[in-house]
C-alpha atoms as a PDB file:
ATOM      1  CA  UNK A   1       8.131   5.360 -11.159  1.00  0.00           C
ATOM      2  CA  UNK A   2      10.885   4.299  -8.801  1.00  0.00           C
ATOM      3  CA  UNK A   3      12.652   0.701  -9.971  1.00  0.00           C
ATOM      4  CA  UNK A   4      14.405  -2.163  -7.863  1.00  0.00           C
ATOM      5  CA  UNK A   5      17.623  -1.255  -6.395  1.00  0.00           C
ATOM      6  CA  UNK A   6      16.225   2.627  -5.301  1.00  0.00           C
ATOM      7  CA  UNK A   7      16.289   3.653  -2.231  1.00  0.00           C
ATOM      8  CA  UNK A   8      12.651   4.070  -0.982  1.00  0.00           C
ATOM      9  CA  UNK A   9      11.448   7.632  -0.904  1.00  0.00           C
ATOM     10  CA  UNK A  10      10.218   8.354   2.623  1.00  0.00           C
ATOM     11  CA  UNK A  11       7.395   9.563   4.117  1.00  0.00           C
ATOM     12  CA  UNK A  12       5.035  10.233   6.965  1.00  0.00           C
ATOM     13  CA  UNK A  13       1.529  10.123   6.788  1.00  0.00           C
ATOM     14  CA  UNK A  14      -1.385   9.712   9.561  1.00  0.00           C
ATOM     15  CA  UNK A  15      -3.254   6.304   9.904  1.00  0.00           C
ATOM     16  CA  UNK A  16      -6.503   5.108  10.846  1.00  0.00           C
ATOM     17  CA  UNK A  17      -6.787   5.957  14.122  1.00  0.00           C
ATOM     18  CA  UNK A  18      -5.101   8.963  14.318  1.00  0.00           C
ATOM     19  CA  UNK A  19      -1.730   7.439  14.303  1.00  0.00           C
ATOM     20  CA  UNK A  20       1.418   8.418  12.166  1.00  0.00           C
ATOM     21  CA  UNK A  21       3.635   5.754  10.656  1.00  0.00           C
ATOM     22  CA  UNK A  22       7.138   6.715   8.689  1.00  0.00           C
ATOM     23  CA  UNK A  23       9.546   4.556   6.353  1.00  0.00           C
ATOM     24  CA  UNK A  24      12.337   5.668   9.146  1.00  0.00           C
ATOM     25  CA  UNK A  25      10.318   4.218  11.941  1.00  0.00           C
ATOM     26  CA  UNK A  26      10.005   1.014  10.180  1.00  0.00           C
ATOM     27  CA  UNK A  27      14.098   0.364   9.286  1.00  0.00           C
ATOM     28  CA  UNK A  28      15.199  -2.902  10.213  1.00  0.00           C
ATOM     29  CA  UNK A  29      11.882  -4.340   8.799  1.00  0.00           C
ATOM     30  CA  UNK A  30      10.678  -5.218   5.463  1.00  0.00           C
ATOM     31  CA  UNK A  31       7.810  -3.205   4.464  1.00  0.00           C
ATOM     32  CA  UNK A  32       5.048  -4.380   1.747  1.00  0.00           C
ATOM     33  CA  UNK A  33       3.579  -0.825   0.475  1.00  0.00           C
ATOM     34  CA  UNK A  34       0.431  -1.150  -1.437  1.00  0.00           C
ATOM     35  CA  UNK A  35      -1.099   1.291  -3.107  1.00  0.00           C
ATOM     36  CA  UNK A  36      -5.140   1.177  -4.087  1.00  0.00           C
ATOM     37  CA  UNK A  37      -7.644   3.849  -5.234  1.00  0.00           C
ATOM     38  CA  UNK A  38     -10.340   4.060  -2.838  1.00  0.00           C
ATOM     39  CA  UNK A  39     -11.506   2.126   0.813  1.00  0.00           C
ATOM     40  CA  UNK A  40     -14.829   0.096  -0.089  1.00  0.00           C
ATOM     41  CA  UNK A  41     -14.401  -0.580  -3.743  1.00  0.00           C
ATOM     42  CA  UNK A  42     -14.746  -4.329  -4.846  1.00  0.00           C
ATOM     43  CA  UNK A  43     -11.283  -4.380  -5.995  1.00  0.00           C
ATOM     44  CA  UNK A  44      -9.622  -2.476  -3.416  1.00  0.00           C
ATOM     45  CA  UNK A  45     -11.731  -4.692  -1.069  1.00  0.00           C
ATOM     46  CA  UNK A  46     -10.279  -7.930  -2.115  1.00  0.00           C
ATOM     47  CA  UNK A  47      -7.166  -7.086  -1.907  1.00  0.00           C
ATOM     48  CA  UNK A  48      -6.673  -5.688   1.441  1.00  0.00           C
ATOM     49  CA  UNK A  49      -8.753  -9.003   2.883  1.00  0.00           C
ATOM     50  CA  UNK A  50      -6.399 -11.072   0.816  1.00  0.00           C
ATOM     51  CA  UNK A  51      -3.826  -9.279   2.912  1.00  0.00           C
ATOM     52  CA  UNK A  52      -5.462  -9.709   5.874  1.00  0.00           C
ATOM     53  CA  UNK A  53      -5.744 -13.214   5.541  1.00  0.00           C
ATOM     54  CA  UNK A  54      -1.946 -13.693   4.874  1.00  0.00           C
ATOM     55  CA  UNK A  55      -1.341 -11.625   7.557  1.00  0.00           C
ATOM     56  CA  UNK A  56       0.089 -13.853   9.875  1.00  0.00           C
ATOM     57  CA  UNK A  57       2.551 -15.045   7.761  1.00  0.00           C
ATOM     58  CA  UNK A  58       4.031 -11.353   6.058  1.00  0.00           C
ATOM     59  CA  UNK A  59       4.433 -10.791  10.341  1.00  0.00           C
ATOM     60  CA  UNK A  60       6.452 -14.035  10.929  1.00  0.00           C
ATOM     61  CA  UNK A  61       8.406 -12.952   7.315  1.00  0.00           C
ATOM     62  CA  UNK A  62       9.522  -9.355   9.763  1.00  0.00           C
ATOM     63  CA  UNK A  63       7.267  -7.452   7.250  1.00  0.00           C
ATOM     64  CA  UNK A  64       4.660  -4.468   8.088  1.00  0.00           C
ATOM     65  CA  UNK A  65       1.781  -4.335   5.371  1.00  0.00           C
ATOM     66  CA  UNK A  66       0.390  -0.539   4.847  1.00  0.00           C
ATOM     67  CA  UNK A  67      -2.061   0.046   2.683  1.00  0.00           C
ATOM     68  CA  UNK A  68      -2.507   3.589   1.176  1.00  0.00           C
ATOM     69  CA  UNK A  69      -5.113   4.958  -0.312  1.00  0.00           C
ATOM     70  CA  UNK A  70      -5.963   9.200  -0.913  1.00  0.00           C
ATOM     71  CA  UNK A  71      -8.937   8.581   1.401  1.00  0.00           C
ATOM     72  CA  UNK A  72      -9.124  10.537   4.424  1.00  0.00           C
ATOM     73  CA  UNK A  73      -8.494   9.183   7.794  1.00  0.00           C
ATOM     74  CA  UNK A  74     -12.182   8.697   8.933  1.00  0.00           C
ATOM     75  CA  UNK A  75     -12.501   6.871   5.398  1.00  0.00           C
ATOM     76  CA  UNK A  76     -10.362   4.906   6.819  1.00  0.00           C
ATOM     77  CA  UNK A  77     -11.298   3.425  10.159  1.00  0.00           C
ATOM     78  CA  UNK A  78     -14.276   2.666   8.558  1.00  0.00           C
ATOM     79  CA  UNK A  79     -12.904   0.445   6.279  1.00  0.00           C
ATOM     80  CA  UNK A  80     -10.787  -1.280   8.662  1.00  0.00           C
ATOM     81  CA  UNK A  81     -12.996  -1.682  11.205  1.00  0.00           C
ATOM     82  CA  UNK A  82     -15.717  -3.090   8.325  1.00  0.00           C
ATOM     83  CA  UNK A  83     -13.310  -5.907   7.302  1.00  0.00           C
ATOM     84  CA  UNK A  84     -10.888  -6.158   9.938  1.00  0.00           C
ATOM     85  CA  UNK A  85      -8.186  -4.950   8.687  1.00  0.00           C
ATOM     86  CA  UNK A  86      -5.259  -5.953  11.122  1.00  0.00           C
ATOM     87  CA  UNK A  87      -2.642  -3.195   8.862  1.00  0.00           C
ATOM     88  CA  UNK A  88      -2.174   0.458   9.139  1.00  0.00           C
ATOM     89  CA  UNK A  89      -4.006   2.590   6.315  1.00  0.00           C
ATOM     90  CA  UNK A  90      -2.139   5.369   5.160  1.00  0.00           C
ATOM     91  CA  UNK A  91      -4.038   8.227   4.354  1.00  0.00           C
ATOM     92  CA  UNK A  92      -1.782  10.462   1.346  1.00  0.00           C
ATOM     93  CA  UNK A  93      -4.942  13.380   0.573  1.00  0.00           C
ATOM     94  CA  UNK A  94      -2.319  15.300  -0.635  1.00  0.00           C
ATOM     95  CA  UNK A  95      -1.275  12.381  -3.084  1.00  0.00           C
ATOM     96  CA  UNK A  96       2.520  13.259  -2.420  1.00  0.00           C
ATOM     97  CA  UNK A  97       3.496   9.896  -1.043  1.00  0.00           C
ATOM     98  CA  UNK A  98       1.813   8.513  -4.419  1.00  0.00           C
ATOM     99  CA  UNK A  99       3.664  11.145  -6.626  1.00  0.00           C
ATOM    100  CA  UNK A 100       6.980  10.296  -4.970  1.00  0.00           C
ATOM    101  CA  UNK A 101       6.289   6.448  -5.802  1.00  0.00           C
ATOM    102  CA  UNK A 102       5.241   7.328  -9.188  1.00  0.00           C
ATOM    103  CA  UNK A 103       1.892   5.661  -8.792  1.00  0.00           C
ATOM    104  CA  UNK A 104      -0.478   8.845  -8.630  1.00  0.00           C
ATOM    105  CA  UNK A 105      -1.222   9.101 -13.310  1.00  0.00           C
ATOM    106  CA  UNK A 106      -3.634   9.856 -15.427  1.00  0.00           C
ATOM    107  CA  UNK A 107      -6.170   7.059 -15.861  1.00  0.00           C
ATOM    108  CA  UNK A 108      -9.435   7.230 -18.210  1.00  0.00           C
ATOM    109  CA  UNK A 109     -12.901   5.891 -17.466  1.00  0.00           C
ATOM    110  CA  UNK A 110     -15.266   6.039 -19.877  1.00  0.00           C
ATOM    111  CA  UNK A 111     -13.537   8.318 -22.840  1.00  0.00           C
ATOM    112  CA  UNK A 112     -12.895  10.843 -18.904  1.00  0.00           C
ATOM    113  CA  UNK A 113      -9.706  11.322 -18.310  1.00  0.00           C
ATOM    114  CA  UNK A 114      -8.630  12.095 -14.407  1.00  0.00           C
ATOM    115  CA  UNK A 115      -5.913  11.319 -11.972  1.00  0.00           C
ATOM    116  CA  UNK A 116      -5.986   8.839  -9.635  1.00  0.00           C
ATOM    117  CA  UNK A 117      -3.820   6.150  -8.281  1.00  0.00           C
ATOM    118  CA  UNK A 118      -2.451   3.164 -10.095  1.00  0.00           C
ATOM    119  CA  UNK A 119      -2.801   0.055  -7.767  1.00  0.00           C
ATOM    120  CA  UNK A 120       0.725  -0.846  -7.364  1.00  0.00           C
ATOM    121  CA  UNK A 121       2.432  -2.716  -4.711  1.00  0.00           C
ATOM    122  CA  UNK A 122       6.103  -2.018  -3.776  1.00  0.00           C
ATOM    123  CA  UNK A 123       8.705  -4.681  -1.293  1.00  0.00           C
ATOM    124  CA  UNK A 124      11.182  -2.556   0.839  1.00  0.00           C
ATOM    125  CA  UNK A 125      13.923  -4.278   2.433  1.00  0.00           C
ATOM    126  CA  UNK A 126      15.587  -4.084   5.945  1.00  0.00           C
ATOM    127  CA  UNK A 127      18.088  -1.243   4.469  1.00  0.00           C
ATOM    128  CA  UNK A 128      14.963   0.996   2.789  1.00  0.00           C
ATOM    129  CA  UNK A 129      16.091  -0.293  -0.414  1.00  0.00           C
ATOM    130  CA  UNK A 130      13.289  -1.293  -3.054  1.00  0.00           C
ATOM    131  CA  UNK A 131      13.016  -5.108  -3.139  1.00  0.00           C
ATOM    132  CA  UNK A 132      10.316  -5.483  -5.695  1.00  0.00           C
ATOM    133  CA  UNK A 133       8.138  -3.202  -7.868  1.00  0.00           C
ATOM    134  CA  UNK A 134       4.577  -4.506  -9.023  1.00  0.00           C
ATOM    135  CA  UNK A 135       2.660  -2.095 -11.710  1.00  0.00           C
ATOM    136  CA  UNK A 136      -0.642  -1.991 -12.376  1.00  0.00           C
ATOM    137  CA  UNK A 137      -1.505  -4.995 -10.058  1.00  0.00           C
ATOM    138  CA  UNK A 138      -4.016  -7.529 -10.808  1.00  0.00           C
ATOM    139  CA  UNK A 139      -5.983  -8.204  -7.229  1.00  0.00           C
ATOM    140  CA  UNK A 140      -6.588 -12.143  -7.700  1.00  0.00           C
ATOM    141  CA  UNK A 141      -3.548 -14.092  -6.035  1.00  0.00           C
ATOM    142  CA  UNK A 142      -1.626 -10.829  -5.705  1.00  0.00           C
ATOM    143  CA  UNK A 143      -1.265 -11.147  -2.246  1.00  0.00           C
ATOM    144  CA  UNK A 144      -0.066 -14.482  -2.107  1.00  0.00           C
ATOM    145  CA  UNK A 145       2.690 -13.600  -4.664  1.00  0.00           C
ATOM    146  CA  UNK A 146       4.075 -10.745  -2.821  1.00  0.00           C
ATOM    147  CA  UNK A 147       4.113 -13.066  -0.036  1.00  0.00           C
ATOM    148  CA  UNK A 148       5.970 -16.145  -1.781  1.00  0.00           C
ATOM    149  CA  UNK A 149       8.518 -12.837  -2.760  1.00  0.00           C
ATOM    150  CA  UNK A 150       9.270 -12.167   0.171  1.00  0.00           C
ATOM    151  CA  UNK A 151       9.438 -15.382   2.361  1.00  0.00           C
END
């Protein structure tokens, strides 16, 4: 996994509604990257409205929330539209903006092992430099840290 002090690895990746977003199109911003495993999952659900209820103040803080998940793009509007989501949703299928964070390991369920993401949340400064690095997030009142972080 990448650490504080890194320079962010970039990427591009479409968004719900067929838009693109890249780390280079954002410099000059601070950028709050969270990673979750699936759109319409109780925990992946709470977080991204905990988000969107902060949202407001990460925008007056200069900072772009993207969420980014391995579902598809159509996954994807329908979650946002569902809940409102005022934030891009990046869709990585291909899990390579996951892999490149370090966030995309093995997990187990159940005795099953699998890959999948590892909700983690990641602060990127003004000069694409990692701010902040949070593993293996717990959802409750992790929005409202990441905000106090970074304001």
């Amino acid at each position: 996994m990448v650490k504080v002090g890194d320079k962010a690895p970039a990427f591009k990746a479409a968004t719900d509604g067929g838009d693109t977003v890249s780390l280079k199109s954002l410099k000059g911003k601070k950028v709050v990257l969270y990673f979750y495993p699936k759109d319409n999952t109780p925990g992946c659900t709470t977080e991204a409205c905990d988000f969107r209820d902060s949202y407001a103040r990460f925008e007056n803080a200069n900072t772009v929330v993207l969420g980014v998940s391995p579902d598809s793009v159509k996954s994807h509007d329908k979650f946002k539209a569902k809940f409102d989501l005022p934030f891009p949703l990046l869709s990585d299928e291909d899990h390579a903006i996951a892999e490149a964070y370090g966030v995309w390991q093995e997990k187990s369920m159940y005795g099953r092992k699998y890959m999948g993401i590892v909700r983690s949340t990641f602060i990127i400064d003004e000069k694409g430099k990692l701010a902040e690095v949070y593993e293996k997030v717990r959802v409750k009142g992790h929005a409202a840290g990441v905000l106090d972080k970074i304001s």
